[in-house]
Protein backbone atom coordinates (compact mmCIF):
# COMPACT_ATOMS: atom_id res chain seq x y z
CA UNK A 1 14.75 9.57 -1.80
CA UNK A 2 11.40 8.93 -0.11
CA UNK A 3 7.79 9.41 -0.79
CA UNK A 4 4.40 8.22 0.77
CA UNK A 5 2.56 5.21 -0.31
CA UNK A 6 -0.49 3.31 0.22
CA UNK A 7 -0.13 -0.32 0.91
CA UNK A 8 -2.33 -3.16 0.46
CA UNK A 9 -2.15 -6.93 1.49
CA UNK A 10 -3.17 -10.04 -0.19
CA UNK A 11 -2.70 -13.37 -1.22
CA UNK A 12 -0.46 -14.79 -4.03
CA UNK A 13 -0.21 -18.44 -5.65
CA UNK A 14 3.48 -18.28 -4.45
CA UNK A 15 2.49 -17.70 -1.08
CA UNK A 16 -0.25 -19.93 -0.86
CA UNK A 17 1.74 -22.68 -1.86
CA UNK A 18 4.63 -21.64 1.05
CA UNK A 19 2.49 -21.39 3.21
CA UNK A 20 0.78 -25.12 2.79
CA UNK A 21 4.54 -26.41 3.06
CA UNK A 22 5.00 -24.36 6.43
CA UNK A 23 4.40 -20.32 7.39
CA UNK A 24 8.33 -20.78 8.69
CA UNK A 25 9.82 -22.06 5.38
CA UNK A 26 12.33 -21.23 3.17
CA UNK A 27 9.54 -21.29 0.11
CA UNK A 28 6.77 -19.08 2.45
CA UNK A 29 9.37 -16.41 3.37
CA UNK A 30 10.72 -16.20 -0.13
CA UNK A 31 6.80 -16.10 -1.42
CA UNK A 32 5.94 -13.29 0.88
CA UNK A 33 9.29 -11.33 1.20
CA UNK A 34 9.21 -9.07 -1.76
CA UNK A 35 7.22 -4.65 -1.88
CA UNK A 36 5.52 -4.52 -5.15
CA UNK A 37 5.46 -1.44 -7.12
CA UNK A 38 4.63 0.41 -10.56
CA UNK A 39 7.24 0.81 -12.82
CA UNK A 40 6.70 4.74 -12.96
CA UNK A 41 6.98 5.03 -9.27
CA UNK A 42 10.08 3.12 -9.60
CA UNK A 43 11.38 4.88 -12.15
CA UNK A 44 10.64 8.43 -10.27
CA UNK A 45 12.06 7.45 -7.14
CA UNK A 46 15.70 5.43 -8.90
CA UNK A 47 14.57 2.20 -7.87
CA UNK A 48 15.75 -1.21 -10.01
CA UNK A 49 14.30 -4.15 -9.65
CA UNK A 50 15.39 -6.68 -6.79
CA UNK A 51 17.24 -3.33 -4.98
CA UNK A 52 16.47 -3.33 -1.24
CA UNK A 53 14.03 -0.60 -0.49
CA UNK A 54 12.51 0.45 2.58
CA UNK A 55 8.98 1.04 3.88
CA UNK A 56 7.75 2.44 6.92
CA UNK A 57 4.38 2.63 8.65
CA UNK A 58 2.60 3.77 11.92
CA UNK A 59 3.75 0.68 13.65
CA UNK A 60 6.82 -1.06 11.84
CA UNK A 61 9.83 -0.82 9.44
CA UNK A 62 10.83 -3.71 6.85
CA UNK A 63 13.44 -3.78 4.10
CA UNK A 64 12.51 -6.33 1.10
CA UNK A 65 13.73 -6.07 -2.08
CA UNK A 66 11.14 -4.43 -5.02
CA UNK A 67 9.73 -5.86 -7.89
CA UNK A 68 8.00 -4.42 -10.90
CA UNK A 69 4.08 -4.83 -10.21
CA UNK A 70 0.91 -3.99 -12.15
CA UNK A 71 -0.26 -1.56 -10.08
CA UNK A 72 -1.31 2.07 -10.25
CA UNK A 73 0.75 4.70 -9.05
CA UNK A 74 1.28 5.32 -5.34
CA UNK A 75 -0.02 1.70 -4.38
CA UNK A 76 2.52 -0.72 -3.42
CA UNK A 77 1.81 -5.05 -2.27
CA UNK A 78 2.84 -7.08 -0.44
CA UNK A 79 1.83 -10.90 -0.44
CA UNK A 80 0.65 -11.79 3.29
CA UNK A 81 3.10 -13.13 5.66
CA UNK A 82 5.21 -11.99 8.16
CA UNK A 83 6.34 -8.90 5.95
CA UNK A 84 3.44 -7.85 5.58
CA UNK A 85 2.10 -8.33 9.23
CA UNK A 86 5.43 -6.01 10.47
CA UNK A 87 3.47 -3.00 8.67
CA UNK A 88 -0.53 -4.09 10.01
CA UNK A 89 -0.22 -3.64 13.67
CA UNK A 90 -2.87 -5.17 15.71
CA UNK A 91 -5.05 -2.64 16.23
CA UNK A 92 -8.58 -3.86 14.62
CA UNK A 93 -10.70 -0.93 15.60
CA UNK A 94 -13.93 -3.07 16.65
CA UNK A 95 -13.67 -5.06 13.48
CA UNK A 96 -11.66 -8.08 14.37
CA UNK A 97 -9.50 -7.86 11.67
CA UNK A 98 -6.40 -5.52 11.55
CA UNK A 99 -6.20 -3.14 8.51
CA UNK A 100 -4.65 -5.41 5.75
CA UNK A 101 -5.52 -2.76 3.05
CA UNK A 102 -5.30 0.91 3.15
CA UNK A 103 -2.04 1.66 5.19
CA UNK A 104 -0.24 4.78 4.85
CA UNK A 105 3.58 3.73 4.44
CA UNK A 106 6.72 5.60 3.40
CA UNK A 107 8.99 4.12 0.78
CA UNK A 108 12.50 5.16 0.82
CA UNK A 109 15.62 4.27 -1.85
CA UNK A 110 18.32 2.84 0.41
């Protein structure tokens, strides 16, 4: 099963702290490796916790295992890092910045 998403970006104590030890370490990667999402949208799709889930946007696939976040329905995180970045892209549209916030994505059950 599938269904369309918004994704937003940001940082986390967890990968803060991987990220002072080294953005290529065993402790960033783990910090920054994981799709957040509310327990209802979990539930409706027949996704468990830690279960390898997919998500798809405009310019990249990744597969990270979901967690049970505090978030409201149809919004899924992920911590910044190089899971994260495989979803941006690089456009910036005149900004600078690429859009960290606000992506559509599609999650699918695999």
């Amino acid at each position: 099963m599938e269904d369309f998403f918004t994704l937003i970006t940001g940082r986390t104590k967890g990968q803060a702290h991987g990220l002072h030890i080294g953005a290529g370490s065993p402790a960033h990667l783990e910090a920054t490796s994981f799709i957040e999402i509310c327990s209802e949208d979990m539930t409706r799709l027949g996704i468990k916790n830690g279960q390898i889930v997919r998500l798809r946007s405009d310019t990249g696939l990744v597969e990270a295992p979901a967690r049970t976040g505090s978030l409201p329905s149809g919004l899924v995180f992920i911590p910044m890092g190089p899971t994260a970045n495989a979803l941006v892209g690089t456009d910036t549209f005149g900004t600078g910045m690429p859009l960290f916030k606000g992506q559509r994505v599609k999650l699918e059950r695999i």
